[in-house]
Every structure is written in structure tokens, then in C-alpha cells.
PDB file of N, CA and C in Angstrom:
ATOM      1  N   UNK A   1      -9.778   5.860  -1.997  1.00  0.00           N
ATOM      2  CA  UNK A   1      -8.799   5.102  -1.233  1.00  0.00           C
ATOM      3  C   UNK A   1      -9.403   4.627   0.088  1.00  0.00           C
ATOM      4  N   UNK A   2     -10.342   5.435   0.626  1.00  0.00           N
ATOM      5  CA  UNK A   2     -11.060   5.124   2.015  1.00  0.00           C
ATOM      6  C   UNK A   2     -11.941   3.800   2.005  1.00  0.00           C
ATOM      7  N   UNK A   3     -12.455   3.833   0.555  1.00  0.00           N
ATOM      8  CA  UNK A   3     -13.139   3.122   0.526  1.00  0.00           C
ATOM      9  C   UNK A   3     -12.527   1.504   0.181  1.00  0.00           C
ATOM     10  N   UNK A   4     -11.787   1.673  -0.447  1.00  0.00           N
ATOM     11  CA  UNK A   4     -11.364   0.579  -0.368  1.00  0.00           C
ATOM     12  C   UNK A   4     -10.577   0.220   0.012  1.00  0.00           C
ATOM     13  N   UNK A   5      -9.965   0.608   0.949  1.00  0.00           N
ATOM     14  CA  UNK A   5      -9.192  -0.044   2.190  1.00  0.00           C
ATOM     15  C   UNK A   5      -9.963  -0.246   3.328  1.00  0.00           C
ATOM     16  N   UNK A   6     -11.095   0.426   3.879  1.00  0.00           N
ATOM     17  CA  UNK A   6     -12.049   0.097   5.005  1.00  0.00           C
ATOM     18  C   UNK A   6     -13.095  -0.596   4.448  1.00  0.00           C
ATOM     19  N   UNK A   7     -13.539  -0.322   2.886  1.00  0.00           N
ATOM     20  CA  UNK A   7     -14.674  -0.642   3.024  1.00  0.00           C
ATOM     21  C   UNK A   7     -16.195   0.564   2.731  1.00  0.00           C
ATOM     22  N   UNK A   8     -15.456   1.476   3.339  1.00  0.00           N
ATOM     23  CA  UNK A   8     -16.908   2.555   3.720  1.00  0.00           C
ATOM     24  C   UNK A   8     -16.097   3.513   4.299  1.00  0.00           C
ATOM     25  N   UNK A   9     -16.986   4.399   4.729  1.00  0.00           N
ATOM     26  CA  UNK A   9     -16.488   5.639   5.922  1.00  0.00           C
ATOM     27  C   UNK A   9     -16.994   5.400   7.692  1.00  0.00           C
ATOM     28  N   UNK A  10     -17.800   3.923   7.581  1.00  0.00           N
ATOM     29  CA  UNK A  10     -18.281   3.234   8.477  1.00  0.00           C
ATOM     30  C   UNK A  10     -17.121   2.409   8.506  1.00  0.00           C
ATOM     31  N   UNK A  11     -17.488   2.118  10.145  1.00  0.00           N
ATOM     32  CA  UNK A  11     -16.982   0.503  10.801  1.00  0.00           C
ATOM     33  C   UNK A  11     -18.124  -0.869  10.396  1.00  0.00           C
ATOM     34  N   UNK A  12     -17.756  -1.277   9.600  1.00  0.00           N
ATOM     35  CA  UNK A  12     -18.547  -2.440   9.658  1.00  0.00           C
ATOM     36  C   UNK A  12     -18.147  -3.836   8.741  1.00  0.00           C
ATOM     37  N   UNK A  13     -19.236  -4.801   8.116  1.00  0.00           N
ATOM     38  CA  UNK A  13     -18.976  -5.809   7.994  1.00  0.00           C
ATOM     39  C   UNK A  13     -17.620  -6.026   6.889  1.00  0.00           C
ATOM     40  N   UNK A  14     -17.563  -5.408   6.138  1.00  0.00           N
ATOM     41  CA  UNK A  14     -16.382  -4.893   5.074  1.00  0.00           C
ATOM     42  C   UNK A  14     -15.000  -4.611   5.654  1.00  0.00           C
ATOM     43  N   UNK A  15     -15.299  -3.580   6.704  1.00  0.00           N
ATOM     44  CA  UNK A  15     -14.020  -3.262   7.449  1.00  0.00           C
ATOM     45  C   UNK A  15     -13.616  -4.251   8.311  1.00  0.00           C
ATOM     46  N   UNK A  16     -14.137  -4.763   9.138  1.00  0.00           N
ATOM     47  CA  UNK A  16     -13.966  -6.327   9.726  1.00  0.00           C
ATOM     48  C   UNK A  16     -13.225  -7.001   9.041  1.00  0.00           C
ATOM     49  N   UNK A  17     -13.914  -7.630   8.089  1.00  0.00           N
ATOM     50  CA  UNK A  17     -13.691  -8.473   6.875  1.00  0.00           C
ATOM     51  C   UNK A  17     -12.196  -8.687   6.638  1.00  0.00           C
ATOM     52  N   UNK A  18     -12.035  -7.281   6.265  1.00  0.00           N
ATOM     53  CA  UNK A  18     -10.474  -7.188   5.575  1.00  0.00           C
ATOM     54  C   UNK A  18      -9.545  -7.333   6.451  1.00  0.00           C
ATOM     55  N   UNK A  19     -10.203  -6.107   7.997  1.00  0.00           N
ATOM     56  CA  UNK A  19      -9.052  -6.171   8.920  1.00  0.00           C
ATOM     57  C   UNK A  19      -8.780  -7.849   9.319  1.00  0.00           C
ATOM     58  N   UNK A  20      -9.759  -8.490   9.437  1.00  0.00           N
ATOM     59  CA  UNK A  20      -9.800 -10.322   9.576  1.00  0.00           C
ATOM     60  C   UNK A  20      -8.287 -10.774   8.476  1.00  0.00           C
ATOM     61  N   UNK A  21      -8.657 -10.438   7.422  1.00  0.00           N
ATOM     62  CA  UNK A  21      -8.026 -11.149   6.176  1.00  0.00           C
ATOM     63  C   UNK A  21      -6.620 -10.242   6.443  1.00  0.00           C
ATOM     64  N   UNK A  22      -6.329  -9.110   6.735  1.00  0.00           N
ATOM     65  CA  UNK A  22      -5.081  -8.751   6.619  1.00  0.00           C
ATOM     66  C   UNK A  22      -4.509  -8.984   8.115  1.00  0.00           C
ATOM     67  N   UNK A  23      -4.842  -9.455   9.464  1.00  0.00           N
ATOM     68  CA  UNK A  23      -4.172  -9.987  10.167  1.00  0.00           C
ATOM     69  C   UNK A  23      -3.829 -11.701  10.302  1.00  0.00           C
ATOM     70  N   UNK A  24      -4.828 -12.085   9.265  1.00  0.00           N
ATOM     71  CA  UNK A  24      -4.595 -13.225   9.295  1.00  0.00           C
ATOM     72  C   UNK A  24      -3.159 -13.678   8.375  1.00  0.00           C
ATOM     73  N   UNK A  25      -3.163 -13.045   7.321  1.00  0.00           N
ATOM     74  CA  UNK A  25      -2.079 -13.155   6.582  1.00  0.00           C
ATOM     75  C   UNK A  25      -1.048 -12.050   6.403  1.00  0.00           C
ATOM     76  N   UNK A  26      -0.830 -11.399   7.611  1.00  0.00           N
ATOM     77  CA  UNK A  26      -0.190 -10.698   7.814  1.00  0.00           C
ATOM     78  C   UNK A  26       1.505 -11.681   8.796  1.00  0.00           C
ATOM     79  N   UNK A  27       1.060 -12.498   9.655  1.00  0.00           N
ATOM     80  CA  UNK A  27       1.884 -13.542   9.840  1.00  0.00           C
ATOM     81  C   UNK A  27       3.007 -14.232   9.192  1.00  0.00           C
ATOM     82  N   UNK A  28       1.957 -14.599   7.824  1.00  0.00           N
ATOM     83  CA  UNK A  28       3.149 -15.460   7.070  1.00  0.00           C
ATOM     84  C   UNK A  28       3.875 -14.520   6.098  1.00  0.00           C
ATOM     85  N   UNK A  29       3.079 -13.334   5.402  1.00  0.00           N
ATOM     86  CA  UNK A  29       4.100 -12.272   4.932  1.00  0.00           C
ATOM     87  C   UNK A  29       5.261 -12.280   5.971  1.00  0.00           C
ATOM     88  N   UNK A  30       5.225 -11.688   7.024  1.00  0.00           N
ATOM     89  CA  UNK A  30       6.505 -12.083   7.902  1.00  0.00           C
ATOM     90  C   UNK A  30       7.170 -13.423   8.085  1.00  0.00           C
ATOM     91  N   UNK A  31       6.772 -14.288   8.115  1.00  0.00           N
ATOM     92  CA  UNK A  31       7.831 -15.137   8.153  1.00  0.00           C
ATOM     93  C   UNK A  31       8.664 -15.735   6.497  1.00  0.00           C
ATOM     94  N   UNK A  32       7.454 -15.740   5.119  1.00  0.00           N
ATOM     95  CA  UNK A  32       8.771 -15.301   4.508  1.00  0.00           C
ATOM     96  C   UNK A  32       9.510 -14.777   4.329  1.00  0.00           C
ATOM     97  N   UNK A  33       9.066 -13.175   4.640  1.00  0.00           N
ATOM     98  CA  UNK A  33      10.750 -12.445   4.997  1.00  0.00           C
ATOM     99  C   UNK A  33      11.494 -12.645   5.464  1.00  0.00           C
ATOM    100  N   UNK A  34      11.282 -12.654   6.503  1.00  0.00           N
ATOM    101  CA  UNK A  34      12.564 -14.002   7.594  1.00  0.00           C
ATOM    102  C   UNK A  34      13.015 -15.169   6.947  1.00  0.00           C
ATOM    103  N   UNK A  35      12.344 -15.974   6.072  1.00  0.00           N
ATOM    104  CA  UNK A  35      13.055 -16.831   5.771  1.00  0.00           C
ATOM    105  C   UNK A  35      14.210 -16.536   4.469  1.00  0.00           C
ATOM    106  N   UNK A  36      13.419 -15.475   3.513  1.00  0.00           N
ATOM    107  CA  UNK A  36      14.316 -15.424   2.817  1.00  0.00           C
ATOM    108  C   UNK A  36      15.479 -14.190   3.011  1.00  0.00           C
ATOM    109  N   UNK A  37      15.104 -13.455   4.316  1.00  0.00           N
ATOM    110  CA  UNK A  37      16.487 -13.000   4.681  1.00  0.00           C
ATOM    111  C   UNK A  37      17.633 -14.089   5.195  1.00  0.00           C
ATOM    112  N   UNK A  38      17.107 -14.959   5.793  1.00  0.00           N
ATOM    113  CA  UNK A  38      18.074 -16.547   6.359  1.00  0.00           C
ATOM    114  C   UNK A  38      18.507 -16.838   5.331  1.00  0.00           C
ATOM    115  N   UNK A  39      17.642 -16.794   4.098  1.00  0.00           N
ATOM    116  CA  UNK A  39      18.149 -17.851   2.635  1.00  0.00           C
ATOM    117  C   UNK A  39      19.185 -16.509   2.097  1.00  0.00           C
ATOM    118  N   UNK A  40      19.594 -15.381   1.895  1.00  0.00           N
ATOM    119  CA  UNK A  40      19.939 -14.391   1.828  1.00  0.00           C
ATOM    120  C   UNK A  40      22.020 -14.486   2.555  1.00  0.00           C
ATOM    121  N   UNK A  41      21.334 -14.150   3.985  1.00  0.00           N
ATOM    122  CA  UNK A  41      22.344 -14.756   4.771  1.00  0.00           C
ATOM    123  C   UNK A  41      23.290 -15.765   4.823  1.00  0.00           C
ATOM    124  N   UNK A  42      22.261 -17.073   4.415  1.00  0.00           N
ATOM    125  CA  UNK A  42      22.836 -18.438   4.336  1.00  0.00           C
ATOM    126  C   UNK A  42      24.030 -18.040   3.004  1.00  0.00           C
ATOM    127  N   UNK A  43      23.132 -17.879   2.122  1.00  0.00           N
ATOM    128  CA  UNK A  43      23.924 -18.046   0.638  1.00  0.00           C
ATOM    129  C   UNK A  43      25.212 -16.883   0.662  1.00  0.00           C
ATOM    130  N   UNK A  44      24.998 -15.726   1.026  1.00  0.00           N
ATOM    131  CA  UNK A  44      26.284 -14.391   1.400  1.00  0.00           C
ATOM    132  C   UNK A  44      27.105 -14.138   2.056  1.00  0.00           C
ATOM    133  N   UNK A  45      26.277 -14.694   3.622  1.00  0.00           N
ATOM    134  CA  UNK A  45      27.321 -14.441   4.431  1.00  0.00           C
ATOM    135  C   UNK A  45      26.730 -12.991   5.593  1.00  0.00           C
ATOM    136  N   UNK A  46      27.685 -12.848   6.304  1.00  0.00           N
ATOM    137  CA  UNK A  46      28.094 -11.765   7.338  1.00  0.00           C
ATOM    138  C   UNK A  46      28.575 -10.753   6.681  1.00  0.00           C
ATOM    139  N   UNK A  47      28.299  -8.842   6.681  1.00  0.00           N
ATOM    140  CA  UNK A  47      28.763  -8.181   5.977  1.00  0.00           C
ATOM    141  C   UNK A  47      29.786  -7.419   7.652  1.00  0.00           C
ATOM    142  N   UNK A  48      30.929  -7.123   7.212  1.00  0.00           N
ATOM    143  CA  UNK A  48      31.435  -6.404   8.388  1.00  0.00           C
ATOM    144  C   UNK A  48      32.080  -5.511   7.765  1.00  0.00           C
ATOM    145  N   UNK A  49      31.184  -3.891   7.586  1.00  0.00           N
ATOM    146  CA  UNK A  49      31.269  -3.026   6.998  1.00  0.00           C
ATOM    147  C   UNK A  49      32.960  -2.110   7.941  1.00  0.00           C
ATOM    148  N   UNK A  50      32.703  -1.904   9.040  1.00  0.00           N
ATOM    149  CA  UNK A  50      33.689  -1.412   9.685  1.00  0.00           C
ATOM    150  C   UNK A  50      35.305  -1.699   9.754  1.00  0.00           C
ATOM    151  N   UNK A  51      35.474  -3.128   9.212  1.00  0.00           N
ATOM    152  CA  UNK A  51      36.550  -4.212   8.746  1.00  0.00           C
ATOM    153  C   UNK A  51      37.347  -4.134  10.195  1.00  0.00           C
ATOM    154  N   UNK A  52      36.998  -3.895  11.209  1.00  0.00           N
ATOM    155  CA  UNK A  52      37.384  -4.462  12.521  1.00  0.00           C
ATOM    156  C   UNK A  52      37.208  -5.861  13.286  1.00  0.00           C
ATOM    157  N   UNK A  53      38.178  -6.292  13.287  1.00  0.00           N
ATOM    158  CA  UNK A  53      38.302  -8.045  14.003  1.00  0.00           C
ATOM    159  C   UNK A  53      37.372  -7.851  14.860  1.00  0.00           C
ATOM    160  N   UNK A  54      36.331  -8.749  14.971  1.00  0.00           N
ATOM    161  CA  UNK A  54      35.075  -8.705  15.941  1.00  0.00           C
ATOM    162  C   UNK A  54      35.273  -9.729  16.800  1.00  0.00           C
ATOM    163  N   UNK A  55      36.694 -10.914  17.118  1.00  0.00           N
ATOM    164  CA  UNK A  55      36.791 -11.435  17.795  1.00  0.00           C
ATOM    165  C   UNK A  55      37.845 -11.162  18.547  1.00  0.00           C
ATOM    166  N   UNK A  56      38.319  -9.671  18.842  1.00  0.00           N
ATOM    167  CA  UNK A  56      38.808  -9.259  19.761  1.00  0.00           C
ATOM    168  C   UNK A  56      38.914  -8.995  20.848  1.00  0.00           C
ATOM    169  N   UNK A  57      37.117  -9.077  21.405  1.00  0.00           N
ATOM    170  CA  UNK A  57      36.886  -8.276  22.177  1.00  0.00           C
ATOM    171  C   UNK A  57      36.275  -9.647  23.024  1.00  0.00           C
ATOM    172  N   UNK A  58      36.416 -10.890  22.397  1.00  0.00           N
ATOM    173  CA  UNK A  58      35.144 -11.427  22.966  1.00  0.00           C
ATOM    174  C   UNK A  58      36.125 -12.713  23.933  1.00  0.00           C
ATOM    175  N   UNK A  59      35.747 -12.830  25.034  1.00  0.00           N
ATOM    176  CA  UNK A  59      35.741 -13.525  26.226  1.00  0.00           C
ATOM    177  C   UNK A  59      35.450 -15.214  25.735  1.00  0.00           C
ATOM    178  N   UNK A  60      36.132 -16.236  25.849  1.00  0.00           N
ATOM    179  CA  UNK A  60      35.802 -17.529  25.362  1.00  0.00           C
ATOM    180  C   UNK A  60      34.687 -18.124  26.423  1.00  0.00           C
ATOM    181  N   UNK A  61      34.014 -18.855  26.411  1.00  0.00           N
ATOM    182  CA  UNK A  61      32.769 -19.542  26.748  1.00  0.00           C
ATOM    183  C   UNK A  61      33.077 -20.246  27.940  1.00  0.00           C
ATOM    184  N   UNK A  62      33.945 -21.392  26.580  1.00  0.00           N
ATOM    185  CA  UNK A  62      34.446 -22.823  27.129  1.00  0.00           C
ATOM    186  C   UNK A  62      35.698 -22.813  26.914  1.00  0.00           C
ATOM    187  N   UNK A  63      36.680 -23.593  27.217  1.00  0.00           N
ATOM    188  CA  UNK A  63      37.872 -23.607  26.649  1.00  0.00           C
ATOM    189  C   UNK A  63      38.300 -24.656  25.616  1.00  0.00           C
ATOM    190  N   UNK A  64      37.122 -25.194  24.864  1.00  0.00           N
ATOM    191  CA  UNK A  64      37.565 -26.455  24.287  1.00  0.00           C
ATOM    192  C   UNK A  64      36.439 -25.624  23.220  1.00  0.00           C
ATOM    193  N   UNK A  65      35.839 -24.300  22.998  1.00  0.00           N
ATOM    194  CA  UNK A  65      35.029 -23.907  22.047  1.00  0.00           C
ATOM    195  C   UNK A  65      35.628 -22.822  21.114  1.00  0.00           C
TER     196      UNK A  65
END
């Protein structure tokens, strides 16, 4: 397992390598998650497990909002 996740039991051109390749695409793994939690969201909705009116509490902005 050491080895092939570093490379070696050394720091070197292997371990570089990968650490290079897994921060580089470590980025967009995150942002499809994000997107398809949005696409997730979009399509479901808001879950409001507690079933308490959540616009009870809240103070208006504007008065025309």
C-alpha cells in the first residue's frame, strides 16, 4: 500500500508525481460534487426535518421583498 500510494518508502520523483496529479485533480473532484449536490437540490428541494415555520423568526429586508 506504501508503495503505491507514495511511490517508495522515499520522497521522490514518484511521490511528487502523484502528489502533482492528485492536487491537481483534486479541484474538480470538488466541484462536481458541488455541482451535483446543486443538481440534487435543484431537482428536491429544501429538507426541513424539524417541520418548524422557518419564516418566523425572520426580520423582512425590504418592504416590497
Amino acid at each position: 500500500l506504501v508503495e503505491w500510494i507514495w511511490g517508495g518508502f522515499s520522497v521522490d520523483k514518484a511521490t511528487l508525481t502523484r502528489f502533482f496529479a492528485f492536487h491537481f485533480i483534486l479541484p474538480f473532484i470538488i466541484a462536481a460534487l458541488a455541482a451535483v449536490h446543486l443538481l440534487f437540490l435543484h431537482e428536491k428541494g429544501s429538507n426541513n426535518p424539524t417541520g418548524l415555520n422557518s419564516n418566523a423568526d425572520k426580520i423582512p429586508f425590504h418592504p416590497y421583498y
